[in-house]
N, C-alpha and C. Protein backbone atom coordinates (compact mmCIF):
# COMPACT_ATOMS: atom_id res chain seq x y z
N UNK A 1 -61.17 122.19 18.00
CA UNK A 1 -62.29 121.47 17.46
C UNK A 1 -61.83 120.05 17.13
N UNK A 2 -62.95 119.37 17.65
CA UNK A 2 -62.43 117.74 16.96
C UNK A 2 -63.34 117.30 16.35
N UNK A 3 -63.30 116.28 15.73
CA UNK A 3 -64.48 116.19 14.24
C UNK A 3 -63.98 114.59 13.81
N UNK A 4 -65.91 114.28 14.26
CA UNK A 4 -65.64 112.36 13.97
C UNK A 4 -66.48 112.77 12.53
N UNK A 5 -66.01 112.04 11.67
CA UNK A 5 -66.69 111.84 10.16
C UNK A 5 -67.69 110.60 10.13
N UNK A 6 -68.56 110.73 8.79
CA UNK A 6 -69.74 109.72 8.72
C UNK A 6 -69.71 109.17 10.38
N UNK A 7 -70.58 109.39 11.23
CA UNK A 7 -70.79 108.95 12.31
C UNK A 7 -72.32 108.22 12.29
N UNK A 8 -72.77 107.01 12.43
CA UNK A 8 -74.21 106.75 12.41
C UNK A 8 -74.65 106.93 13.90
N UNK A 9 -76.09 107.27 14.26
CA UNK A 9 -76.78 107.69 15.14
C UNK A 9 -77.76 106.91 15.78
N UNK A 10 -77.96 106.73 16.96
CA UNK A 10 -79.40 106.05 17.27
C UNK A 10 -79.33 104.51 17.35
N UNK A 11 -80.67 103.92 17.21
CA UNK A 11 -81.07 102.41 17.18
C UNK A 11 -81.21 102.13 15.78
N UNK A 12 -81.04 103.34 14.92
CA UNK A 12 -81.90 102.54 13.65
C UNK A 12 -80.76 103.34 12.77
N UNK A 13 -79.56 103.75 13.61
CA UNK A 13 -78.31 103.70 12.18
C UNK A 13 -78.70 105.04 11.66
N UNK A 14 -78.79 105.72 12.31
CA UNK A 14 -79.74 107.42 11.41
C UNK A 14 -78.35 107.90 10.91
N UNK A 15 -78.38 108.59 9.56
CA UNK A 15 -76.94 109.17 9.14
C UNK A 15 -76.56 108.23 7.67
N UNK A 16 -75.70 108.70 7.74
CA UNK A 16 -74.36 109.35 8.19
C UNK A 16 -74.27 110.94 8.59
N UNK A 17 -73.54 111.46 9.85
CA UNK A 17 -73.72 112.42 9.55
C UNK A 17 -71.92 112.86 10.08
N UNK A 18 -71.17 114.40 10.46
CA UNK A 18 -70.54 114.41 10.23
C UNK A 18 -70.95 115.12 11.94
N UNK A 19 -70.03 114.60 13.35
CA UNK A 19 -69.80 115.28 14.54
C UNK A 19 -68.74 116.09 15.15
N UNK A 20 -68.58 117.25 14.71
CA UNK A 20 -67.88 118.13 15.49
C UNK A 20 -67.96 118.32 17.16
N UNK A 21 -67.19 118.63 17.65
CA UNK A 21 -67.38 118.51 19.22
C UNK A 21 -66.08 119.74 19.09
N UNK A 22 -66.23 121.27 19.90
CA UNK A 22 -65.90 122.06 20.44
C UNK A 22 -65.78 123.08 21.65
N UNK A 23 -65.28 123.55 21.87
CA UNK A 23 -65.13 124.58 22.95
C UNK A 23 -64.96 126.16 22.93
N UNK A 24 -66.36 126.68 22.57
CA UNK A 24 -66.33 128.24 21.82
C UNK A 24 -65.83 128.62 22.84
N UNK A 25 -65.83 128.70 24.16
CA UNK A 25 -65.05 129.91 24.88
C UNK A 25 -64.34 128.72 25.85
N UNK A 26 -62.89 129.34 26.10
CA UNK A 26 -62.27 128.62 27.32
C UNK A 26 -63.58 128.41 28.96
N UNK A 27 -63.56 127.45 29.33
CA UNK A 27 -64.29 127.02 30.78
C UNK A 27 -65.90 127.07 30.29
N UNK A 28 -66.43 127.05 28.95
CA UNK A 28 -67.98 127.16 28.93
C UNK A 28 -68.21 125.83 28.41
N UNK A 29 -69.39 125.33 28.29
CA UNK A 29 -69.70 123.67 27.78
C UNK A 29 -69.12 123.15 26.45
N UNK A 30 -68.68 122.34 26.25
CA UNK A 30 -68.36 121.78 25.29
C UNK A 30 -70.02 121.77 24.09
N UNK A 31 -69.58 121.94 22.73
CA UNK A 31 -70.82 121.85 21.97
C UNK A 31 -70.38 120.54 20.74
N UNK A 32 -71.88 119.52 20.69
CA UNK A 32 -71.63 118.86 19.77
C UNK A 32 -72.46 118.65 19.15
N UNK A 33 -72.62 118.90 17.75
CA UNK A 33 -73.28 119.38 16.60
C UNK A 33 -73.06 117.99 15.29
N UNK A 34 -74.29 117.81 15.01
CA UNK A 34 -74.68 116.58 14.30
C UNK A 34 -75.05 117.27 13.04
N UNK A 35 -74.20 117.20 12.08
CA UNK A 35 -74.30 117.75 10.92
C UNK A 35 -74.43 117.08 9.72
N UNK A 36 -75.50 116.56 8.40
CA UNK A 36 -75.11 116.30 7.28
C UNK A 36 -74.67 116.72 6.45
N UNK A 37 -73.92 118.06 6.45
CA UNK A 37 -73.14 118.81 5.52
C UNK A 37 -71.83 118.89 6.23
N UNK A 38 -70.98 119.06 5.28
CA UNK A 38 -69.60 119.38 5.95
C UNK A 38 -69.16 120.21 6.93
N UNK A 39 -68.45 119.87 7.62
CA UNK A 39 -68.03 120.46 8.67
C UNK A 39 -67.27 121.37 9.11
N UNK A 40 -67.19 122.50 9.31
CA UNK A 40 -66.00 123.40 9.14
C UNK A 40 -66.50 124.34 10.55
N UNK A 41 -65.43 125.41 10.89
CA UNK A 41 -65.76 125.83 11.97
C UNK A 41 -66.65 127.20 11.56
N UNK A 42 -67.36 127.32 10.39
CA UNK A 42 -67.93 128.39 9.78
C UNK A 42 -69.02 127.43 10.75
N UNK A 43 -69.55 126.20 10.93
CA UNK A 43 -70.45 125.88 11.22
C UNK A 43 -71.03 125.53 12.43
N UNK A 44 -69.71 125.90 13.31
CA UNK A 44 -69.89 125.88 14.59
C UNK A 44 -70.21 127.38 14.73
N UNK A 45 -70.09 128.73 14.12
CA UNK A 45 -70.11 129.53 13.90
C UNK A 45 -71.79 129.88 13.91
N UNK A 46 -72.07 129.51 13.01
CA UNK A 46 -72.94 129.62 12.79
C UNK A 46 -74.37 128.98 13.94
N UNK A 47 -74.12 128.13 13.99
CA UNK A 47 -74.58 127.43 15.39
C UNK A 47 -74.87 128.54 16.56
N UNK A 48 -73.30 129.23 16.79
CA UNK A 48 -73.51 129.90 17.26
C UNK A 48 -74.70 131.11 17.98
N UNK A 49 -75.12 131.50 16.33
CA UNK A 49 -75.57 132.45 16.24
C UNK A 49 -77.06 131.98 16.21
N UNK A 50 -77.38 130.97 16.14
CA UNK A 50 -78.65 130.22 16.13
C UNK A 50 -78.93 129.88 17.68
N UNK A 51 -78.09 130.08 18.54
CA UNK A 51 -78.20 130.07 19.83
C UNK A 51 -78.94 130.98 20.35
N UNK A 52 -78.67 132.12 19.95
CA UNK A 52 -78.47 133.61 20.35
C UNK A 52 -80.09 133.91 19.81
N UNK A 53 -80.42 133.40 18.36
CA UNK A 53 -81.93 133.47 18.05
C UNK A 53 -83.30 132.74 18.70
N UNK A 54 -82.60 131.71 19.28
CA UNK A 54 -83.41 131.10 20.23
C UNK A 54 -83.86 131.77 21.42
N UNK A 55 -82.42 132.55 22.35
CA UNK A 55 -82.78 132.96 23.39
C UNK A 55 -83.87 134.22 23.24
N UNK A 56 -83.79 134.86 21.89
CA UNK A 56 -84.53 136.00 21.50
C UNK A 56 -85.71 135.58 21.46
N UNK A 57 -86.22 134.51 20.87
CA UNK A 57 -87.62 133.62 21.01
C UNK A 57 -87.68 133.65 22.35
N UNK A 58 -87.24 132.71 23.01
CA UNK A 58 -87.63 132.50 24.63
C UNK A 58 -87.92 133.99 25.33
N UNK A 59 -87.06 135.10 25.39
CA UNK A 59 -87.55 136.55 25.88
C UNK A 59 -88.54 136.21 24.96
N UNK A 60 -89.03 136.43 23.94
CA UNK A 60 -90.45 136.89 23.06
C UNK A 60 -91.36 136.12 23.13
N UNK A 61 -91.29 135.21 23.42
CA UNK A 61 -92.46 133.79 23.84
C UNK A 61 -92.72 134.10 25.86
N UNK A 62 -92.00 134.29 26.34
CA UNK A 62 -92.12 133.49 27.84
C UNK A 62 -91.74 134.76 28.76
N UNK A 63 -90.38 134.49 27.82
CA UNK A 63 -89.25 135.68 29.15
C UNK A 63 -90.25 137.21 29.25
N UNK A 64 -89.03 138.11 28.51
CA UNK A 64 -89.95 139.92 29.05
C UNK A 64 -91.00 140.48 28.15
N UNK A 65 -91.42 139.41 27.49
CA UNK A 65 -92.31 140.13 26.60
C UNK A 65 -93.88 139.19 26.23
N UNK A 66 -93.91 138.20 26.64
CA UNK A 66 -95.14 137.55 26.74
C UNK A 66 -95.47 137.29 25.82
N UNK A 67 -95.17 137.12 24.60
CA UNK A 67 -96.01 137.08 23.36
C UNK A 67 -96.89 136.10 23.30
N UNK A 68 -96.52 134.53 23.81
CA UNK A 68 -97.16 133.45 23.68
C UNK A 68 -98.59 133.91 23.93
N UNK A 69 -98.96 134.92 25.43
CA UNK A 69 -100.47 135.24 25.28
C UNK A 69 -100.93 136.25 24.86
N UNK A 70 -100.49 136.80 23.71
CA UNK A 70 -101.14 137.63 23.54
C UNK A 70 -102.44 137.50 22.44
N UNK A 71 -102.50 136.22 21.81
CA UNK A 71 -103.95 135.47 21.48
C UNK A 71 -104.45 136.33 19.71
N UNK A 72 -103.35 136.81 19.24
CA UNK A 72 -103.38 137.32 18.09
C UNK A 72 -103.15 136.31 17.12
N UNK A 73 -103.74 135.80 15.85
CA UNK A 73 -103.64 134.88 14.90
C UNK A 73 -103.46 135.65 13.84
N UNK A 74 -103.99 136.57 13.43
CA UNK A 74 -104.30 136.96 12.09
C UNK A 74 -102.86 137.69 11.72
N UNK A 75 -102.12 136.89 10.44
CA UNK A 75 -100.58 137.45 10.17
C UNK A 75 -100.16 138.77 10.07
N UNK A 76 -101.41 139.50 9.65
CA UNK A 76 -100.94 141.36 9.58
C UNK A 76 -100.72 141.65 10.67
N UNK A 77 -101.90 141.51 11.70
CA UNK A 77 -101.70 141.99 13.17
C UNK A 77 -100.20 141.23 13.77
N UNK A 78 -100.28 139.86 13.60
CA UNK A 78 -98.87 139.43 14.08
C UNK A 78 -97.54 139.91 13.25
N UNK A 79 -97.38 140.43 12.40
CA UNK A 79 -96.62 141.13 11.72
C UNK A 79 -96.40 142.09 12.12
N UNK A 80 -97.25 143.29 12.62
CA UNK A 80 -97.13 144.71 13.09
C UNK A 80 -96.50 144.35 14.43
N UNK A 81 -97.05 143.72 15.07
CA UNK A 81 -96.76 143.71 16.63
C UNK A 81 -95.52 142.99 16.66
N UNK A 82 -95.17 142.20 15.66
CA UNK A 82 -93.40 141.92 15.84
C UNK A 82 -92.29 143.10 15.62
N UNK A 83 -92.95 143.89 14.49
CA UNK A 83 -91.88 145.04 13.98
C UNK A 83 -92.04 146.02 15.36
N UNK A 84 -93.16 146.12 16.28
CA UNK A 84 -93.25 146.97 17.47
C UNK A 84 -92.61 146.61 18.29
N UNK A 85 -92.63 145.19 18.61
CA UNK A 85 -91.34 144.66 19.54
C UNK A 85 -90.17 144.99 18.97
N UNK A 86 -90.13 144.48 18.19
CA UNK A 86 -88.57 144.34 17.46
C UNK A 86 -87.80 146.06 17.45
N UNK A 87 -88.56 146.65 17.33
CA UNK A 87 -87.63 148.08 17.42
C UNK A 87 -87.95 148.54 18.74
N UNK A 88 -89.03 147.84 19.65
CA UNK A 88 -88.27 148.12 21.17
C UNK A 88 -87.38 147.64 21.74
N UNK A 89 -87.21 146.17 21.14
CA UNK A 89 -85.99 145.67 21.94
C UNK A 89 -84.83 146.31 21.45
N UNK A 90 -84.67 146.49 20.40
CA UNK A 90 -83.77 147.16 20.11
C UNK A 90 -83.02 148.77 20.75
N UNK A 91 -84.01 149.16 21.15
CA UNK A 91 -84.53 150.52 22.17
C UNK A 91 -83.63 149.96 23.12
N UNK A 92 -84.37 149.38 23.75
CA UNK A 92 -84.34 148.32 25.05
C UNK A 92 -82.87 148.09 25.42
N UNK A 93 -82.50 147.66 24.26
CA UNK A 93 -80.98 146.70 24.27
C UNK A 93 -79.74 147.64 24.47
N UNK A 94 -80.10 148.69 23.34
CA UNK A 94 -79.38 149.69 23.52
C UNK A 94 -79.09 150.90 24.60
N UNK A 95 -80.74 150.87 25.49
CA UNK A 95 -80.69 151.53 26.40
C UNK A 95 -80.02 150.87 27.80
N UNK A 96 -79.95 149.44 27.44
CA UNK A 96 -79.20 149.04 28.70
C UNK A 96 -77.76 148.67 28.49
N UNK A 97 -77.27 148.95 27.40
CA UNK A 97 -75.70 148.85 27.53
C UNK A 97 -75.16 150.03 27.12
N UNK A 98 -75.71 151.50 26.60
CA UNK A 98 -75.51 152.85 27.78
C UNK A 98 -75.27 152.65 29.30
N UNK A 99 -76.55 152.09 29.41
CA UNK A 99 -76.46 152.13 31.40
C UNK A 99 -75.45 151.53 31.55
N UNK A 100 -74.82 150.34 31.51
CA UNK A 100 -73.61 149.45 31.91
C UNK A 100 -72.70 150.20 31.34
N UNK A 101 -72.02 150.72 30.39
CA UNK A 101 -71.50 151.56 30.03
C UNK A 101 -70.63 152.60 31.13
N UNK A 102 -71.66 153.60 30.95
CA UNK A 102 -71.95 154.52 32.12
C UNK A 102 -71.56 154.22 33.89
N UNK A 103 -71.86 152.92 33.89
CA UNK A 103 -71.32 152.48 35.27
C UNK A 103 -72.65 152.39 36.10
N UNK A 104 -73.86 152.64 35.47
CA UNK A 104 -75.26 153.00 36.34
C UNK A 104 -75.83 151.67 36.61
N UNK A 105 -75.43 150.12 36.12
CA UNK A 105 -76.16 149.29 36.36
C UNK A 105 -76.75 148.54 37.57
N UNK A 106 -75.97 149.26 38.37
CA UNK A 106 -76.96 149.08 40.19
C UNK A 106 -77.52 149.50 39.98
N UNK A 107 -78.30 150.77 39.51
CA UNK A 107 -79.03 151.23 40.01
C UNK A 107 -80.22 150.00 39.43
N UNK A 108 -80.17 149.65 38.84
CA UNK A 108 -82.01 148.61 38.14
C UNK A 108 -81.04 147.10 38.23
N UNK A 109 -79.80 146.47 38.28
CA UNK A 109 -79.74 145.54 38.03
C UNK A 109 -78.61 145.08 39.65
N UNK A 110 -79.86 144.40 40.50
CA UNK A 110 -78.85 144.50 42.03
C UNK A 110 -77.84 142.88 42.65
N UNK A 111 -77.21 142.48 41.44
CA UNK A 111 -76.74 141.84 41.46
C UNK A 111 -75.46 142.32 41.48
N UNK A 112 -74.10 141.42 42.75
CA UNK A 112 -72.89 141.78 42.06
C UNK A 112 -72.39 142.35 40.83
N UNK A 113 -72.49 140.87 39.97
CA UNK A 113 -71.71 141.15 38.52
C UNK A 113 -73.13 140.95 37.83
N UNK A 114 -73.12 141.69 36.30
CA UNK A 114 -73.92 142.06 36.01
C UNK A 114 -74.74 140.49 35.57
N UNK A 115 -76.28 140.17 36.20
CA UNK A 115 -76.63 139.16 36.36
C UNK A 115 -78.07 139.42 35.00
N UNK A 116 -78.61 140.26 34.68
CA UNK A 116 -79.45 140.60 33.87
C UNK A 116 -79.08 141.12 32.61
N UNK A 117 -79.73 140.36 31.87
CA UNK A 117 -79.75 141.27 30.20
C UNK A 117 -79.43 142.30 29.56
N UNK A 118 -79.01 143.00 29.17
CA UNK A 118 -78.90 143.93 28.45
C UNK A 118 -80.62 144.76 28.36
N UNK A 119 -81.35 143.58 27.63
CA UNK A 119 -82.79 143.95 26.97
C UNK A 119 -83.07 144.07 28.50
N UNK A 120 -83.50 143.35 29.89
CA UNK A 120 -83.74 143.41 31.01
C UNK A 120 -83.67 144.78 31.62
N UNK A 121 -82.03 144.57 31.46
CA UNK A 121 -81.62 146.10 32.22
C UNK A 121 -82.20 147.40 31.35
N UNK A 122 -82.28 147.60 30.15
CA UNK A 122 -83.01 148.40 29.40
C UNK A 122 -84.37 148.29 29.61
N UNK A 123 -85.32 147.95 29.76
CA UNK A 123 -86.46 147.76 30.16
C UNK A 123 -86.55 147.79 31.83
N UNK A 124 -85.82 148.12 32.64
CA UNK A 124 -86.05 148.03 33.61
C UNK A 124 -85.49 149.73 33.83
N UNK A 125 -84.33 150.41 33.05
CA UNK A 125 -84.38 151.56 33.07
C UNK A 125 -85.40 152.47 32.65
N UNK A 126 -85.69 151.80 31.37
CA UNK A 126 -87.22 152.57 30.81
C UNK A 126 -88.69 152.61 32.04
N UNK A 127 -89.09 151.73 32.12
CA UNK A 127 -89.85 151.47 33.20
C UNK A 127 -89.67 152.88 34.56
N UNK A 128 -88.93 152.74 34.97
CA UNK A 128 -88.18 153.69 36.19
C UNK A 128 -88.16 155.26 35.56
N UNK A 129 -87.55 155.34 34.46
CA UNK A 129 -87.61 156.77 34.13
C UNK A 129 -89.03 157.01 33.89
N UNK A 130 -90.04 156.05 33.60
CA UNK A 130 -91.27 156.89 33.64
C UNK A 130 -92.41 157.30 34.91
N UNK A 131 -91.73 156.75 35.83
CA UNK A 131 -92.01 156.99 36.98
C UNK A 131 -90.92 158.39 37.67
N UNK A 132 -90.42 159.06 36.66
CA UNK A 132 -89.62 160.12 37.13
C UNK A 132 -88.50 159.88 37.95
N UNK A 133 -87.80 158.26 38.45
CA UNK A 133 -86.59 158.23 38.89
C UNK A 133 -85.46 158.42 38.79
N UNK A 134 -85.28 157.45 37.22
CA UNK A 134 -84.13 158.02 35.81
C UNK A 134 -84.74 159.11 34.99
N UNK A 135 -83.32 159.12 34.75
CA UNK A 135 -83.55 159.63 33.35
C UNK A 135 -83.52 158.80 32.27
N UNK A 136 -83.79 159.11 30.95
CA UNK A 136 -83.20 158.18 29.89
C UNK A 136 -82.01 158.24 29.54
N UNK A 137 -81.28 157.56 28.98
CA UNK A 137 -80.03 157.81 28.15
C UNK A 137 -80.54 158.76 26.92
N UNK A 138 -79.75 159.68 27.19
CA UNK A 138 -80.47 160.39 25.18
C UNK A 138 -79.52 159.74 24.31
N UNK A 139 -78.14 159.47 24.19
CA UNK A 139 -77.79 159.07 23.26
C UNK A 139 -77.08 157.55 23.22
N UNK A 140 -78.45 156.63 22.33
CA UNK A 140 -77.77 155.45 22.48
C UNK A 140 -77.52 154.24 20.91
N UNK A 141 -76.24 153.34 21.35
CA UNK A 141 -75.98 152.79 20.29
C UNK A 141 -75.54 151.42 20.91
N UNK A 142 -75.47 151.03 20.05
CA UNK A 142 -75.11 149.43 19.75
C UNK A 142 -73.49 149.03 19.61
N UNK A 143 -72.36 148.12 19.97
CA UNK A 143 -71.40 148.02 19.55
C UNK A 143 -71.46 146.59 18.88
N UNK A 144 -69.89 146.52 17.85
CA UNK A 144 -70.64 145.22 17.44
C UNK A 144 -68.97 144.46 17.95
N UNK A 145 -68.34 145.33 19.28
CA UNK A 145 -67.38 144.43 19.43
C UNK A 145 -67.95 143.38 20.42
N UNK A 146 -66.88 142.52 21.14
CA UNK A 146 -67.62 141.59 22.14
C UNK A 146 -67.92 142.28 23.72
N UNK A 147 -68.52 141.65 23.93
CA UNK A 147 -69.55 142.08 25.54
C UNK A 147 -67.94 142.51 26.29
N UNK A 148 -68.25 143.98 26.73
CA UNK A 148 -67.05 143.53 28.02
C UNK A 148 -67.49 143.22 29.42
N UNK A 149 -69.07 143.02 29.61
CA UNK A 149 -68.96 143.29 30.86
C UNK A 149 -70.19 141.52 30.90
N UNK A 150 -69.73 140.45 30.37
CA UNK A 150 -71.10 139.72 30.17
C UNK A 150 -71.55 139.24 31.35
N UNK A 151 -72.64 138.92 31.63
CA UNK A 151 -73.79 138.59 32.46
C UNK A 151 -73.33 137.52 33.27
N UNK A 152 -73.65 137.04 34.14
CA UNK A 152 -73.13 136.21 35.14
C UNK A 152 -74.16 135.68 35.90
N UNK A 153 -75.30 134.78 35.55
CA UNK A 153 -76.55 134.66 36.29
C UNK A 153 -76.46 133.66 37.35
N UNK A 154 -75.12 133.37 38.39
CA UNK A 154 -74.60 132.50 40.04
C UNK A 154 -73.39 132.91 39.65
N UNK A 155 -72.85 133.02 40.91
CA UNK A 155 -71.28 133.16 41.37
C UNK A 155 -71.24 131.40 41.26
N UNK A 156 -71.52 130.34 41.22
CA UNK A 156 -71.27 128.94 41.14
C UNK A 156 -71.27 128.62 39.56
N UNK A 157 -71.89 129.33 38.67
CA UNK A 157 -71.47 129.16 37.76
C UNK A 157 -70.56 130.31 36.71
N UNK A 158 -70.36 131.10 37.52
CA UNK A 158 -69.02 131.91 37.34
C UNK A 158 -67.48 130.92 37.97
N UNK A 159 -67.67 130.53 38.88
CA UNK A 159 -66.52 129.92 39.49
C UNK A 159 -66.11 128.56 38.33
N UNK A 160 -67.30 127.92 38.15
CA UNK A 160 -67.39 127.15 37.01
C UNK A 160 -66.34 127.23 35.83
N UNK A 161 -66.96 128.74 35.32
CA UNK A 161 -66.35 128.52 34.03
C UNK A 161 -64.84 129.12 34.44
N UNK A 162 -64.39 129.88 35.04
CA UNK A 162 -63.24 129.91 34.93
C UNK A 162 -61.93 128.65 35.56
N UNK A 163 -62.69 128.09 36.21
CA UNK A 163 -61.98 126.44 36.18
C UNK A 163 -61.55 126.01 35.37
């Protein structure tokens, strides 16, 4: 990590603020984070994980779950229907890293290296077993070590990062 202090910003001097510039994983993009609180790598950390909540929006807005149309305003109803997602993806998530697990992820995900989601590949197993192809996983869980098998969406940007 490298870290410029009071840094001002822009045309109009915005700041002071404090710029970290890092490299969370060897060969992935460099990240640089404009911070007015101090800087520490708790906060690249954290960043982190604010990444990861975004992409969960984008699936829930756009990606596998559509929410943007589903034309509901009223906060109870949008309340229920989040806790209904939210413990399917969770379903979901878990049912597709059984499958990878297991070694089954050709069968729903026909990419070389594994190019789809976790939540994807779980929803794409569910889907299939109810058409009587799969089965389900009966017993599934969550790990909270790191991915061993992570996603790879181009062989050009696989070649990428290990450069």
């Amino acid at each position: 990590m490298h870290l410029w202090p009071s840094v001002r910003v822009g045309k109009e001097r915005f700041g002071t603020v404090d710029l970290p510039m890092a490299h969370p994983e060897r060969g992935k993009e460099r990240w640089y984070v404009l911070s007015d609180a101090p800087v520490s790598l708790q906060t690249l950390w954290e960043y982190g994980l604010r990444l990861q909540t975004e992409q969960q929006f984008k699936d829930n807005k756009s990606g596998c779950l559509g929410l943007e149309d589903c034309r509901l305003r009223e906060v109870k109803a949008l309340s229920r229907l989040y806790l209904v997602v939210a413990l399917t993806q969770l379903y979901a998530v878990a049912q597709g890293t059984v499958v990878v697990e297991c070694g089954e992820r050709s069968r729903v995900d026909p990419h070389w290296f594994r190019g789809m989601s976790y939540l994807k590949i779980g929803i794409e197993w569910v889907k299939r077993s109810m058409h009587g192809r799969l089965a389900l996983q009966e017993a599934v869980s969550l790990s909270g070590t790191p991915d061993p098998f992570p996603a790879m969406s181009s062989r050009r940007q696989h070649r990428q990062r290990l450069e």
